[in-house]
N, C-alpha and C. Protein backbone atom coordinates (compact mmCIF):
# COMPACT_ATOMS: atom_id res chain seq x y z
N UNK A 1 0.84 -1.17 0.00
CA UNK A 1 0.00 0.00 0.00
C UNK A 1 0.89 1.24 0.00
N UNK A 2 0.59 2.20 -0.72
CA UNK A 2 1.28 3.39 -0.76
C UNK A 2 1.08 3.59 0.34
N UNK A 3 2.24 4.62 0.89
CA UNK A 3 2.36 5.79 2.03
C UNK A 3 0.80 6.94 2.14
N UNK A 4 0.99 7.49 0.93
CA UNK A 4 -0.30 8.54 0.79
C UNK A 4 -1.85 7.48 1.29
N UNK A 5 -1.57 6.75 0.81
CA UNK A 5 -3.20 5.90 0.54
C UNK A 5 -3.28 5.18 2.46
N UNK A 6 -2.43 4.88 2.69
CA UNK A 6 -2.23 4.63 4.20
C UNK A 6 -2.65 6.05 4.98
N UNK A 7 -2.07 7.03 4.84
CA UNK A 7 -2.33 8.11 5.53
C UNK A 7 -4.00 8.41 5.24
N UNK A 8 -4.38 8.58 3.95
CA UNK A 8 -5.92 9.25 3.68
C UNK A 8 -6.71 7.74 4.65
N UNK A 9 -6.47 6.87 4.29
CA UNK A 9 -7.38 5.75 5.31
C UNK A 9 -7.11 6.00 6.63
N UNK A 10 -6.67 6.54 7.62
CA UNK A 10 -6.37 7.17 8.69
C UNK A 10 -7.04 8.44 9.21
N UNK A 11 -6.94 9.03 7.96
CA UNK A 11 -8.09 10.41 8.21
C UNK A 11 -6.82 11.62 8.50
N UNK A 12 -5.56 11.18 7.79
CA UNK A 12 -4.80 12.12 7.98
C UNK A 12 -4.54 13.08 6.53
N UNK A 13 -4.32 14.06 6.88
CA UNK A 13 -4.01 15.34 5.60
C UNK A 13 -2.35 14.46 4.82
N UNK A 14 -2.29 14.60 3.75
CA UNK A 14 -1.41 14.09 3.23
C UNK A 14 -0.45 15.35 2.83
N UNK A 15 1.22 15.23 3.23
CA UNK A 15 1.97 16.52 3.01
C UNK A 15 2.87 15.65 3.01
N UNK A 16 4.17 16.37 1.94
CA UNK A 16 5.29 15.56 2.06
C UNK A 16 5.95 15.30 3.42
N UNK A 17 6.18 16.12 3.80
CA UNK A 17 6.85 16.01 5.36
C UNK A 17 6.03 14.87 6.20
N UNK A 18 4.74 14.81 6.01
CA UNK A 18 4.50 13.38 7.07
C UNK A 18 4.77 12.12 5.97
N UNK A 19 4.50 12.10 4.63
CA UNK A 19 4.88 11.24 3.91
C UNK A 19 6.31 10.60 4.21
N UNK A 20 6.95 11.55 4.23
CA UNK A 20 8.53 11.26 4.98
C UNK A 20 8.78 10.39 6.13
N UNK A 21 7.77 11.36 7.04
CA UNK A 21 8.91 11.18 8.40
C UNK A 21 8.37 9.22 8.54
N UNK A 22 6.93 9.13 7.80
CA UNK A 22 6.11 7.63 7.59
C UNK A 22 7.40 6.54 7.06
N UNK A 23 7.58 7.17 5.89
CA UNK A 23 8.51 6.50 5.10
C UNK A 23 10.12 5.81 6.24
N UNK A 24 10.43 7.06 6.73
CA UNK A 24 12.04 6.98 7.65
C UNK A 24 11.53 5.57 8.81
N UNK A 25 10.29 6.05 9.22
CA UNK A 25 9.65 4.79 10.10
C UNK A 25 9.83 3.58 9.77
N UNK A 26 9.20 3.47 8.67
CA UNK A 26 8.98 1.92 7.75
C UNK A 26 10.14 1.50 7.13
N UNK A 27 10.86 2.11 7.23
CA UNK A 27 12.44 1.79 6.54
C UNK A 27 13.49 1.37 7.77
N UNK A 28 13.44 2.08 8.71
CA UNK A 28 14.12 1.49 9.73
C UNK A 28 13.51 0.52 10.97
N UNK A 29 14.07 -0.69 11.37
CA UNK A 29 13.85 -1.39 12.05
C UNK A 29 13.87 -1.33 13.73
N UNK A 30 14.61 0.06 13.91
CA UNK A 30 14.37 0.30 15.83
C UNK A 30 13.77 1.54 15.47
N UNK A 31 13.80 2.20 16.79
CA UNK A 31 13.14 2.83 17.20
C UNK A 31 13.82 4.16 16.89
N UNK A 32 13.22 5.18 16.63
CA UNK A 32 14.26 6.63 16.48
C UNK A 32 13.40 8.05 17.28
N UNK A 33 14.53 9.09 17.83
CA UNK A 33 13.95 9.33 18.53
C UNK A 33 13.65 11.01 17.33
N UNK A 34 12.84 12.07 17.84
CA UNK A 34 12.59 13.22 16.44
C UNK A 34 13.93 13.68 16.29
N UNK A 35 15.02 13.77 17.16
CA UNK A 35 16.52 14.38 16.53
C UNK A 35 17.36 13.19 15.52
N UNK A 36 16.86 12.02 15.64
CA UNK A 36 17.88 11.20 14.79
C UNK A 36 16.38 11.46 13.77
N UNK A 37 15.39 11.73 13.05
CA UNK A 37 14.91 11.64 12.29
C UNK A 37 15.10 13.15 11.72
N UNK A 38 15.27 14.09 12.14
CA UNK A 38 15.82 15.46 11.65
C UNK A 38 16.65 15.13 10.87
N UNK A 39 17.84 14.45 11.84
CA UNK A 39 18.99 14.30 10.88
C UNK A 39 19.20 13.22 9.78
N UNK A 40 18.60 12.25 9.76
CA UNK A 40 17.73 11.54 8.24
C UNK A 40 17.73 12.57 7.18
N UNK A 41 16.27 13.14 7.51
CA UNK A 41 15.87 14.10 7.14
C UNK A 41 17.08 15.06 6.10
N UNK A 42 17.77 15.99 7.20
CA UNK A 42 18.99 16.30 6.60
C UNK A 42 20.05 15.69 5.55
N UNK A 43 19.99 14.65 5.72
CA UNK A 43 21.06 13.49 5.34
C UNK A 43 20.75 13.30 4.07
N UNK A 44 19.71 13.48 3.76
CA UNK A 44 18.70 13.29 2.42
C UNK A 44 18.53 14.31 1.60
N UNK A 45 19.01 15.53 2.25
CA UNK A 45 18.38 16.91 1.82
C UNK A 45 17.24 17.12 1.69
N UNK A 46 16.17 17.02 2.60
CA UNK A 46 15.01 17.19 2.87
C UNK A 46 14.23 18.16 3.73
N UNK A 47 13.72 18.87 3.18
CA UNK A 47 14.06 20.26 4.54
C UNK A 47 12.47 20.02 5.22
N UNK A 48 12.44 19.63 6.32
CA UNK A 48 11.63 19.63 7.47
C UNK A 48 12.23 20.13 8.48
N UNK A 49 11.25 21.19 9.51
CA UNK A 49 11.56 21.88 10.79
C UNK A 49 11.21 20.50 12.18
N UNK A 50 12.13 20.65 12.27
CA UNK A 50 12.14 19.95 13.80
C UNK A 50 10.75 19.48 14.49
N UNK A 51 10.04 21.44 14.83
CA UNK A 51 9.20 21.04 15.27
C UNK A 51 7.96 20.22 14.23
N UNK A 52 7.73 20.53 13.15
CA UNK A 52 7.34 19.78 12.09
C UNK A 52 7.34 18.15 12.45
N UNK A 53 8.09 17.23 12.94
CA UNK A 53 8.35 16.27 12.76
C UNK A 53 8.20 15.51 14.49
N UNK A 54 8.10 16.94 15.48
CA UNK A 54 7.53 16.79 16.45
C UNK A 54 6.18 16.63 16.74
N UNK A 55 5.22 17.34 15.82
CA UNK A 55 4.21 17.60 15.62
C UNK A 55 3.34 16.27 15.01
N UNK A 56 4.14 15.50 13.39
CA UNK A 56 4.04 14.54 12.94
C UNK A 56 3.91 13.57 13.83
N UNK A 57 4.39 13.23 14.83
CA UNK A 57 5.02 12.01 15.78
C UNK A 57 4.32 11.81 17.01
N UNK A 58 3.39 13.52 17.08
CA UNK A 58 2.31 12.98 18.14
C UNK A 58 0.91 12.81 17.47
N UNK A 59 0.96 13.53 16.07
CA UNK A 59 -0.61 13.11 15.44
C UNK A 59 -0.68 11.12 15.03
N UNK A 60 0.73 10.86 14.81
CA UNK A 60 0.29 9.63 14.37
C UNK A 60 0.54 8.27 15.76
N UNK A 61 0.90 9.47 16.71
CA UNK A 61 0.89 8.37 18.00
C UNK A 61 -0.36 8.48 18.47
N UNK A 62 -1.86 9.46 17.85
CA UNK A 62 -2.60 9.41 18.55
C UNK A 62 -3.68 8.99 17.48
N UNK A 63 -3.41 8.96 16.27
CA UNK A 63 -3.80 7.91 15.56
C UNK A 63 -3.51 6.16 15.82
N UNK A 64 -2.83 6.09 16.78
CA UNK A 64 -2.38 4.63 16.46
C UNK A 64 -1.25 4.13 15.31
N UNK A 65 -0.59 4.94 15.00
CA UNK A 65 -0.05 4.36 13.25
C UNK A 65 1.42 3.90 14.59
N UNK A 66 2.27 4.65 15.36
CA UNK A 66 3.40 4.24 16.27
C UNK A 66 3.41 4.08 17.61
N UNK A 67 3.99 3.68 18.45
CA UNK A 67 4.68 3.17 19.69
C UNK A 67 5.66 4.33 19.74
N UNK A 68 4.86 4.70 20.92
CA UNK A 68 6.10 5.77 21.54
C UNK A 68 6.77 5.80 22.55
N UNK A 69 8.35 5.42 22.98
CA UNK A 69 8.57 4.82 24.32
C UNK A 69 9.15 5.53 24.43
N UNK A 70 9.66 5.57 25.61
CA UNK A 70 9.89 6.58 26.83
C UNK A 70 11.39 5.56 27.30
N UNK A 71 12.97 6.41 26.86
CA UNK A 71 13.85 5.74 27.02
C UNK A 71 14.25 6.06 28.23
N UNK A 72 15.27 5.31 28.81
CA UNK A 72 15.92 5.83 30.02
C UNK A 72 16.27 7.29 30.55
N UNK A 73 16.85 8.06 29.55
CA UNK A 73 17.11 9.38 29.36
C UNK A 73 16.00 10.07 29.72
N UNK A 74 14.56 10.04 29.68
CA UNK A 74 13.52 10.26 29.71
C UNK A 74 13.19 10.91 27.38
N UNK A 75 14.28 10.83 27.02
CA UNK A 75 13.64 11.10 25.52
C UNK A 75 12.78 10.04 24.95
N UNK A 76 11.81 10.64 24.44
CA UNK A 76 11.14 9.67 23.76
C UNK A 76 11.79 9.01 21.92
N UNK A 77 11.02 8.29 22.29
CA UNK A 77 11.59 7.44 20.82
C UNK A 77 10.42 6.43 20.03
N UNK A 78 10.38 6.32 19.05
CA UNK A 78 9.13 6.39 17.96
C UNK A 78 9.44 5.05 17.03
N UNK A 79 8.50 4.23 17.04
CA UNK A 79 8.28 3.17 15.29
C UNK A 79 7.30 2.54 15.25
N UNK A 80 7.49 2.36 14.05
CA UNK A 80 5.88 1.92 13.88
C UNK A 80 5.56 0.98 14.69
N UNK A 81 4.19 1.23 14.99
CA UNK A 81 3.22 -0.32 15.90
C UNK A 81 3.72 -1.53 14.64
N UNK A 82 4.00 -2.76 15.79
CA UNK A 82 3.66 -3.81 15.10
C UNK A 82 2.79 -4.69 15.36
N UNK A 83 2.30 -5.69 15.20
CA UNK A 83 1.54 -6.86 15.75
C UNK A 83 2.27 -7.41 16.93
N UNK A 84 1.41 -7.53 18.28
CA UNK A 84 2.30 -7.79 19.28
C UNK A 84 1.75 -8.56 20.15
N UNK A 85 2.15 -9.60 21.11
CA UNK A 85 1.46 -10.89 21.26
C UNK A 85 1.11 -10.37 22.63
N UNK A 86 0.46 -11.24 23.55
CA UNK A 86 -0.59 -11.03 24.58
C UNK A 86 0.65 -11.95 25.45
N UNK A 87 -0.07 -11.01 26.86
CA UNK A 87 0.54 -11.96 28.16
C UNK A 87 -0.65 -12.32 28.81
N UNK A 88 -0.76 -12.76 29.59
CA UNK A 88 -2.16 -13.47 30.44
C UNK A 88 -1.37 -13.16 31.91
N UNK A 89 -2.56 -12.67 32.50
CA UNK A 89 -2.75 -12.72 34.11
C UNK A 89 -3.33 -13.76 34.62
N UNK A 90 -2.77 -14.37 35.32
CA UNK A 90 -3.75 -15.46 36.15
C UNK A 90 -3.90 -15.40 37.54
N UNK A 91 -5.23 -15.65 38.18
CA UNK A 91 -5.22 -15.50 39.38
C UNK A 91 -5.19 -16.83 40.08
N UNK A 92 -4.21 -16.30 41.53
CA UNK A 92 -3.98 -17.53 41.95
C UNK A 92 -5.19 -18.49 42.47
N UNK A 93 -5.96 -17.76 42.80
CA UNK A 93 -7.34 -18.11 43.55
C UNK A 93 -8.22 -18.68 42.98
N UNK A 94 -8.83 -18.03 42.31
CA UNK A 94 -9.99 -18.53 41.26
C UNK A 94 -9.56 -18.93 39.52
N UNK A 95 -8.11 -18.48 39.82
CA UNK A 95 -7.69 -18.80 38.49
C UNK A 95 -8.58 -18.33 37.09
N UNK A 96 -9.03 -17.33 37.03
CA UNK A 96 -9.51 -16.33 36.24
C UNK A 96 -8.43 -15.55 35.98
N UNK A 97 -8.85 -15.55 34.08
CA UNK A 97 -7.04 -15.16 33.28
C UNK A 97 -7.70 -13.54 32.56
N UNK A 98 -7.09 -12.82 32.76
CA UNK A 98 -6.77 -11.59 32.37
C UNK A 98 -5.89 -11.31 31.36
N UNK A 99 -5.99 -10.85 29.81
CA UNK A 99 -5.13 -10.79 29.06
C UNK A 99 -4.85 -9.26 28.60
N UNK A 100 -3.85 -9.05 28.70
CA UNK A 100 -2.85 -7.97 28.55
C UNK A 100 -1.93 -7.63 27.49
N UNK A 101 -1.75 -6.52 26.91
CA UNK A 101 -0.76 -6.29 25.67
C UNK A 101 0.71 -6.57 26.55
N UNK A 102 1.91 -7.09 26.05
CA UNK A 102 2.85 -7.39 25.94
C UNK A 102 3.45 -5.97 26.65
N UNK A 103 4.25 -5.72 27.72
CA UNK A 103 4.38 -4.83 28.51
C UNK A 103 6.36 -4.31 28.36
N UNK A 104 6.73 -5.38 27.53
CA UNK A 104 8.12 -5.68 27.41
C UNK A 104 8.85 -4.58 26.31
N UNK A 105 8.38 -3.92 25.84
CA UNK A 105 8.57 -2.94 24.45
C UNK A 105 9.69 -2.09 24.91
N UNK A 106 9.38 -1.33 25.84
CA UNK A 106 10.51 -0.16 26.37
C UNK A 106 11.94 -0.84 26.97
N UNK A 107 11.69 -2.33 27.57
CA UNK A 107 13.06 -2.93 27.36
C UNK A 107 13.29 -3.22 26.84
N UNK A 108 13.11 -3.91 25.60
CA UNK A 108 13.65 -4.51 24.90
C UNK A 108 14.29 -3.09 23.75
N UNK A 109 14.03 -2.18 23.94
CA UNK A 109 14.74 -0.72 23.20
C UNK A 109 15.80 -0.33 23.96
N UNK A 110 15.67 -0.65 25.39
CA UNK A 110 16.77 -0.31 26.25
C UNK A 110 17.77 -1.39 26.41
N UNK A 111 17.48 -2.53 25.92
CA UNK A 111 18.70 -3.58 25.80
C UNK A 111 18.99 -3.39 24.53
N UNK A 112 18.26 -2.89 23.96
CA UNK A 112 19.00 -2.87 21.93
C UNK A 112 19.90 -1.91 22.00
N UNK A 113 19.17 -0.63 22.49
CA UNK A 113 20.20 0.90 22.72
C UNK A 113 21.84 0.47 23.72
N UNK A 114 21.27 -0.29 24.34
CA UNK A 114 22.78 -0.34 25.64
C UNK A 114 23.07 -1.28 25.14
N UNK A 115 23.04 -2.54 24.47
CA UNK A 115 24.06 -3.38 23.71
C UNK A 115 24.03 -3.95 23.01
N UNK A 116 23.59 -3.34 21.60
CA UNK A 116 23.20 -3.64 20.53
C UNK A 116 22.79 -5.02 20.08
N UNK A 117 22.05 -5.92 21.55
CA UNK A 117 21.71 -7.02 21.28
C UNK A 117 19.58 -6.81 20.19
N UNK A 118 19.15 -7.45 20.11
CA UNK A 118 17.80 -7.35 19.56
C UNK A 118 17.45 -8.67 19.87
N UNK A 119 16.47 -8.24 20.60
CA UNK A 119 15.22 -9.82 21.27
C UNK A 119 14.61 -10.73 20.57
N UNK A 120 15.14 -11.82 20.67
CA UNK A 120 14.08 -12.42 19.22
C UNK A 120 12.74 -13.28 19.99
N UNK A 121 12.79 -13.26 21.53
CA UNK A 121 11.84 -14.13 22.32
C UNK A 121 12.15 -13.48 23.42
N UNK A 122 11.22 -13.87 24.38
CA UNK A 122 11.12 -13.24 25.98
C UNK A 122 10.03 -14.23 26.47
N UNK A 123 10.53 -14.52 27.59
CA UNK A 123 8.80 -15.21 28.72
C UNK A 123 8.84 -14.60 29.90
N UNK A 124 7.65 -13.89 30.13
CA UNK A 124 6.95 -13.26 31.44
C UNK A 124 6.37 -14.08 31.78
N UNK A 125 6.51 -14.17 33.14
CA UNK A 125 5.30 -14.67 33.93
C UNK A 125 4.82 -13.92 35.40
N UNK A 126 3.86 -13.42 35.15
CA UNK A 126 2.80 -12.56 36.40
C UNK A 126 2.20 -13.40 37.51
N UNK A 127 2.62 -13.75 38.46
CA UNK A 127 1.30 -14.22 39.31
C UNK A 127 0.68 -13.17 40.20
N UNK A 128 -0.41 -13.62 41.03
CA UNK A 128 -1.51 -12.32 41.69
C UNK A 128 -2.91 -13.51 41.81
N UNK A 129 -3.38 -11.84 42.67
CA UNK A 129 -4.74 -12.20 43.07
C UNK A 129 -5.51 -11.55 42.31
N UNK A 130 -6.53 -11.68 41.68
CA UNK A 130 -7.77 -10.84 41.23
C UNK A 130 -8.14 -9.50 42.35
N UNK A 131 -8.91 -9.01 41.94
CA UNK A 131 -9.51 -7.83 42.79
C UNK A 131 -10.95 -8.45 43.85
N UNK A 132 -11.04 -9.50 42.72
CA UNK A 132 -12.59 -10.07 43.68
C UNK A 132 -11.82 -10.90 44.94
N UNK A 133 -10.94 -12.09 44.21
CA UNK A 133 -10.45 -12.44 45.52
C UNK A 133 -9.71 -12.07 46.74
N UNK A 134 -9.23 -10.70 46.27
CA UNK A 134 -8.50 -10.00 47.66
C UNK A 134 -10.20 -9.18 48.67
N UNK A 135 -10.94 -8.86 48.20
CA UNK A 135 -11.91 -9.09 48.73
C UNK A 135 -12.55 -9.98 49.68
N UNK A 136 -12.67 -11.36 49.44
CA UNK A 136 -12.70 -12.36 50.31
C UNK A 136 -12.33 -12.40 51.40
């Protein structure tokens, strides 16, 4: 699917500059934060303003189109959503399972960033009580 035709199904205004900063997303495989996409940007000779690309990065985080994590540094850092698998809560008590999006995202950016390893698997496991059974 084109870039443009992705954006209009979204309900977003189509301009080169978000066409871009879409494109820099889908092309790279981690996460980038808006100063390493400036300098893309630059790298390319592409003239987008900073805040431009700041601006880009919260309309499509509030569209849903990226994942925006929050690195150690406290800077944020940006890529596209992918398909992402479920963890389950189980309670010890009644054993009633609670399922949850995958909570692991912001480490696994902070083990890629600090040593250029990349996760290819992870296993969590949660135990707990429900809310009904701490009641009891």
């Amino acid at each position: 699917m084109e870039l443009k035709d992705f954006l209009k199904i979204k309900n977003i205004k189509v301009t080169k500059g978000r066409v871009e900063i879409l494109h820099i997303l889908k092309t790279f495989d981690v996460s980038l934060c808006a100063e390493k996409i400036y300098q893309i940007c630059k790298g390319n000779h592409i003239n987008i303003n900073l805040s431009t690309i700041y601006r880009t990065l919260e309309l499509f985080d509030e569209k849903g189109i990226i994942d925006k994590i929050v690195l150690e540094d406290a800077v944020f850092s940006y890529r596209l959503k992918k398909k992402t698998h479920m963890h389950f809560l189980e309670c010890d008590v009644c054993h009633k399972e609670v399922e949850i999006p995958c909570p692991m995202t912001q480490i696994e950016e902070m083990v890629q960033n600090k040593t250029g390893f990349t996760l290819t698997e992870h296993n969590l496991v949660l135990k707990g009580i429900c809310k009904d059974c701490k009641k009891k």
